[in-house]
Protein backbone atom coordinates (compact mmCIF):
# COMPACT_ATOMS: atom_id res chain seq x y z
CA UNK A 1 -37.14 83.62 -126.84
CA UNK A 2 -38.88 83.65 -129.84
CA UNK A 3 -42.63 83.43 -128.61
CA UNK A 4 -41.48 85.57 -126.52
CA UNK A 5 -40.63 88.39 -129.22
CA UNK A 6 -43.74 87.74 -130.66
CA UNK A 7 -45.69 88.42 -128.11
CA UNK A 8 -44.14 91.42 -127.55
CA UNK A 9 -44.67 92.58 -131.15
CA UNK A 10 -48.27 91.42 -131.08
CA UNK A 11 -48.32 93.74 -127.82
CA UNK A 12 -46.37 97.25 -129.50
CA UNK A 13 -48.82 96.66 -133.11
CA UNK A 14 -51.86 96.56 -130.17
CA UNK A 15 -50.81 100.17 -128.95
CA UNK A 16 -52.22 101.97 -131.81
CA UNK A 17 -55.45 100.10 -132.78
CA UNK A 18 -59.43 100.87 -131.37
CA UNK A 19 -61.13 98.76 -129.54
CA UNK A 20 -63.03 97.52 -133.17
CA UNK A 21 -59.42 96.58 -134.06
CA UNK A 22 -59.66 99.63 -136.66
CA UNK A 23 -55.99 101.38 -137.14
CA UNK A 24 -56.01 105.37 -135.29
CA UNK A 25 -54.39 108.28 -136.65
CA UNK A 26 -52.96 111.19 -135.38
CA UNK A 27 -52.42 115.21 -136.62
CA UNK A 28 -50.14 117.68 -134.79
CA UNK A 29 -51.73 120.75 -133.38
CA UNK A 30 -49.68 123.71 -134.05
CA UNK A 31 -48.02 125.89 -130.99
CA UNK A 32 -49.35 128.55 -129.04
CA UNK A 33 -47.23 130.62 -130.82
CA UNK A 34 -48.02 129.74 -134.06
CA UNK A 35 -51.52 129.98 -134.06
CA UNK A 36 -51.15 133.61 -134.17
CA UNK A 37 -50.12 133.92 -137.92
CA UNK A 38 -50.47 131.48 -141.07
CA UNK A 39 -48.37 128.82 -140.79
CA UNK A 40 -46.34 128.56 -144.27
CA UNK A 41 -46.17 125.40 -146.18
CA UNK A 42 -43.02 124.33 -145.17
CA UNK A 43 -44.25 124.13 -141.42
CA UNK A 44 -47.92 122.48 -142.03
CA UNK A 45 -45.26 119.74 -143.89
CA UNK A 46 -42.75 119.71 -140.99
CA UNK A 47 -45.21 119.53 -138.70
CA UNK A 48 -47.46 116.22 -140.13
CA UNK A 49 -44.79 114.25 -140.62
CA UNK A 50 -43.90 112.96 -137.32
CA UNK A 51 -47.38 110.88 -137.53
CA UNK A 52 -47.00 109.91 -141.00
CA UNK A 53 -44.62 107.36 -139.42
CA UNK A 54 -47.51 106.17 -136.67
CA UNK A 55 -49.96 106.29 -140.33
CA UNK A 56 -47.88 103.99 -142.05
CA UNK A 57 -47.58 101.56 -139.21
CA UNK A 58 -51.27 101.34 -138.94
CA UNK A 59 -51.89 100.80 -142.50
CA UNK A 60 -49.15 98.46 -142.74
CA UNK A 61 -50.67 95.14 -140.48
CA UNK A 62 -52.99 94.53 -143.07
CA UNK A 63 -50.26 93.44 -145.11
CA UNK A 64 -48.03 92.11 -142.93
CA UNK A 65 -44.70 94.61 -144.31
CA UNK A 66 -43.18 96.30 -141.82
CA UNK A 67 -45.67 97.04 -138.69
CA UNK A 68 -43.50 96.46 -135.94
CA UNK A 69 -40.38 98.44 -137.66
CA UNK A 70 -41.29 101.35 -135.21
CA UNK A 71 -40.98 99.12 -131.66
CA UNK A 72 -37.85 97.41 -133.45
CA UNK A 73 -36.63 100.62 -133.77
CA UNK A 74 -36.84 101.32 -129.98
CA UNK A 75 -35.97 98.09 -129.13
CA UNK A 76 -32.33 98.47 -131.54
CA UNK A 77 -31.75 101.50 -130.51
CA UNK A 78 -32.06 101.09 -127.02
CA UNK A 79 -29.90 97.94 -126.92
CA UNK A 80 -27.08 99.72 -128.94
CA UNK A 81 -26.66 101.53 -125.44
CA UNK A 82 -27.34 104.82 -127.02
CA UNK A 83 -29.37 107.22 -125.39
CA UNK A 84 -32.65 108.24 -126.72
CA UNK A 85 -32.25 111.80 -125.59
CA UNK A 86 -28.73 111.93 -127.87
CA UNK A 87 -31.20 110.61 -130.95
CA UNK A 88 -33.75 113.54 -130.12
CA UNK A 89 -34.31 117.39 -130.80
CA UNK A 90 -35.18 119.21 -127.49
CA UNK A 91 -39.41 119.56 -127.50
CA UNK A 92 -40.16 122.78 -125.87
CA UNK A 93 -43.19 122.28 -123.10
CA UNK A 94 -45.45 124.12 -121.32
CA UNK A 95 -46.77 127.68 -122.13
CA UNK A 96 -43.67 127.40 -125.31
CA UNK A 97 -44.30 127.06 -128.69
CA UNK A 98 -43.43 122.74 -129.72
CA UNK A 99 -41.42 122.07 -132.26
CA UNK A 100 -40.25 118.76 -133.76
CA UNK A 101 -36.95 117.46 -133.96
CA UNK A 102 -35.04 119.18 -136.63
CA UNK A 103 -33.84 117.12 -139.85
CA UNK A 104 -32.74 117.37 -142.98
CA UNK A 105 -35.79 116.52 -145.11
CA UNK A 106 -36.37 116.04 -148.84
CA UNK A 107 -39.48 117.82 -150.05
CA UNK A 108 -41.61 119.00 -153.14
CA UNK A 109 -43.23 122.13 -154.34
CA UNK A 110 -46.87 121.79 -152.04
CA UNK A 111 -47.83 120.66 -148.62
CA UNK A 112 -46.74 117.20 -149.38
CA UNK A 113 -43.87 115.53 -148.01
CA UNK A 114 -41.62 113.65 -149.91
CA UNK A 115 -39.87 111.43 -147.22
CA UNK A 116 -38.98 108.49 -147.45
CA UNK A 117 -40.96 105.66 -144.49
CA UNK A 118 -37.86 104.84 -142.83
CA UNK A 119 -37.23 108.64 -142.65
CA UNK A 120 -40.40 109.59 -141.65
CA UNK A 121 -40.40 106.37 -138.92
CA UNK A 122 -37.40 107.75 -138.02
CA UNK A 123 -38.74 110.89 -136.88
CA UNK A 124 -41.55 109.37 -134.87
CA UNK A 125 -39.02 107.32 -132.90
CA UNK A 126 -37.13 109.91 -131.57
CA UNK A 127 -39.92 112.13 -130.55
CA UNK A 128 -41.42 108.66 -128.88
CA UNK A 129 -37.91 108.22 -127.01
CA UNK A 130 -37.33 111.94 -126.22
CA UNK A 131 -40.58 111.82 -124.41
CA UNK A 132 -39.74 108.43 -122.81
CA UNK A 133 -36.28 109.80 -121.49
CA UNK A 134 -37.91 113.03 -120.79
CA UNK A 135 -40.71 112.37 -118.25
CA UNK A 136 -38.82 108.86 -117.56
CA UNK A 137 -42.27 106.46 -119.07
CA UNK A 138 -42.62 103.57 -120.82
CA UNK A 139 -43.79 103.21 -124.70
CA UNK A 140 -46.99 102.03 -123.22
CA UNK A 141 -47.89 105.11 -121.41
CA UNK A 142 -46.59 107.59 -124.08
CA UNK A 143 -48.40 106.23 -126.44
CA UNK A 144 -51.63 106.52 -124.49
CA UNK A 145 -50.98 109.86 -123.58
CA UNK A 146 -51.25 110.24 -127.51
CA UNK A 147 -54.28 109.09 -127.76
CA UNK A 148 -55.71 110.20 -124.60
CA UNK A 149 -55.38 113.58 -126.18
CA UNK A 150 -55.96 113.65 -129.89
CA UNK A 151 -52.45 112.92 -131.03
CA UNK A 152 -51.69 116.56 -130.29
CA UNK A 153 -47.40 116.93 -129.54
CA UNK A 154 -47.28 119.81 -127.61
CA UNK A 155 -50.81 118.84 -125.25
CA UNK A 156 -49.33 115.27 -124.45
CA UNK A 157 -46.20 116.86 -123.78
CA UNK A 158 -47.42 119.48 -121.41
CA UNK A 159 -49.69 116.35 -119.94
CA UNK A 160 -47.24 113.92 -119.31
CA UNK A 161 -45.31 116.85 -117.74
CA UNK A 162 -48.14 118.44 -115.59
CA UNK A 163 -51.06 115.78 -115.61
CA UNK A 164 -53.42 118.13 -117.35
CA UNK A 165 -54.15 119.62 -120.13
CA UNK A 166 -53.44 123.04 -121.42
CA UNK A 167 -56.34 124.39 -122.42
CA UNK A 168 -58.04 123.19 -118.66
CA UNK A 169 -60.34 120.27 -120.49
CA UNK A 170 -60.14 116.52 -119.44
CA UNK A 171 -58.27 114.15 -121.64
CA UNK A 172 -60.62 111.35 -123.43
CA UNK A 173 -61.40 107.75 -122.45
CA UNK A 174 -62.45 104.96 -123.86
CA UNK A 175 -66.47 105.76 -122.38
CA UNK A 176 -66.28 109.40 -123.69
CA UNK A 177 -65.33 107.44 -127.33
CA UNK A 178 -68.67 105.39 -126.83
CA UNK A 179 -70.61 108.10 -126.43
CA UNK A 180 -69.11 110.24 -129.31
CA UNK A 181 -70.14 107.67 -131.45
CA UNK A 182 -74.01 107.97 -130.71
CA UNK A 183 -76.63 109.64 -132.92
CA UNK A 184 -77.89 111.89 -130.03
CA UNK A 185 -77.96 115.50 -129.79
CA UNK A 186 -77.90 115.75 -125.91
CA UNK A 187 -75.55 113.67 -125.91
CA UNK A 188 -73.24 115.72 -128.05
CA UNK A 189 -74.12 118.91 -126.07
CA UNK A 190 -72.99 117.03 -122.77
CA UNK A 191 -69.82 116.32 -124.72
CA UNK A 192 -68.87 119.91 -125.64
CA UNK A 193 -69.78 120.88 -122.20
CA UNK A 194 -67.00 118.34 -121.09
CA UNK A 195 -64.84 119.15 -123.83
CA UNK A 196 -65.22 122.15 -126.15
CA UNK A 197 -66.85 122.49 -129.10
CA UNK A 198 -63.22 122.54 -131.00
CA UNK A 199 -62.02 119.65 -128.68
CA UNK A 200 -65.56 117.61 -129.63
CA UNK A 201 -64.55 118.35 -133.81
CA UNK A 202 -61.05 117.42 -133.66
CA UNK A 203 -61.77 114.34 -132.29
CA UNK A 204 -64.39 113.25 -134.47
CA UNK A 205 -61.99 114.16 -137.19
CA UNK A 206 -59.17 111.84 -135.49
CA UNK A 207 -61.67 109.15 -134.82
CA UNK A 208 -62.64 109.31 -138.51
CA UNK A 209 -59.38 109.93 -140.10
């Protein structure tokens, strides 16, 4: 049972790594909705912190602390019979404005939350369960979705829901990656052909980050 759990945890830390075994990060692109004014604050705070929680995890196997807390998580939760969908805020979809789940969160004068990691970890595991329950998937394929498309909420949402995107692009692969990576103009312009010249930034700012 025990090599067993290990493997699994090997398995869950292997979710969020690159193929050069270097940790990936997400950011939260805001809502339809709100890209029509300023967001405040308060929201660009609210709105980061659900992948502080996936951060920390990454940053946390090289010293061996707590990088599986997020699959134990899942796993205690789950076996305590209690429903992720109870544990989660409602995530609007499609042509709606996302929101996270709403919480009671401690925070300073500035963009900078002051959560605490099991608080922020917290977060991160319901919105991974709500979308589990939701569109009835596994951790594996959530988190792919994820990464598939930038670490955006409300694009993964509305592609695990529809199969597509919603601004009409492809998701990324692992080839597309490759080829980001490359020191070659035409290559970049076949890129943002694929993708969008917004789509082609943002990930080079995820793959960097």
């Amino acid at each position: 049972m025990a090599g067993q759990g290990d493997a699994e945890m090997a398995r869950s830390r292997s979710l969020f790594l690159w193929d050069d075994g270097s940790p990936m990060r997400f950011y939260v692109r805001p809502g339809l909705a709100k890209l029509r004014l300023a967001p405040l604050p308060e929201e660009t705070a609210q709105g980061t912190v659900l992948f502080e929680a996936l951060n920390r995890e990454f940053e946390s196997m090289e010293s061996g602390s707590d990088a599986s807390y997020l699959s134990e998580e899942l796993s205690t939760q789950d076996g305590d019979g209690k429903s992720p969908g109870e544990a989660a805020s409602v995530l609007k979809t499609g042509q709606e404005d996302s929101t996270l789940p709403d919480t009671q969160l401690q925070k300073e004068e500035g963009p900078t939350s002051t959560c605490s990691s099991s608080d922020v970890v917290g977060e991160a595991v319901k919105t991974m369960q709500h979308f589990m329950e939701k569109f009835g998937m596994d951790l594996f394929t959530v988190t792919q979705a994820f990464l598939k498309n930038t670490g955006e909420v409300e694009t993964t949402s509305y592609f695990l829901q529809t199969g597509q995107r919603l601004d009409g692009h492809p998701i990324w692969n692992r080839e597309d990656d490759l080829e980001l990576q490359k020191e070659d103009e035409r290559v970049r312009s076949k890129l943002i052909a694929k993708f969008g010249a917004e789509n082609v930034a943002k990930r080079v700012a995820f793959r960097k980050s």
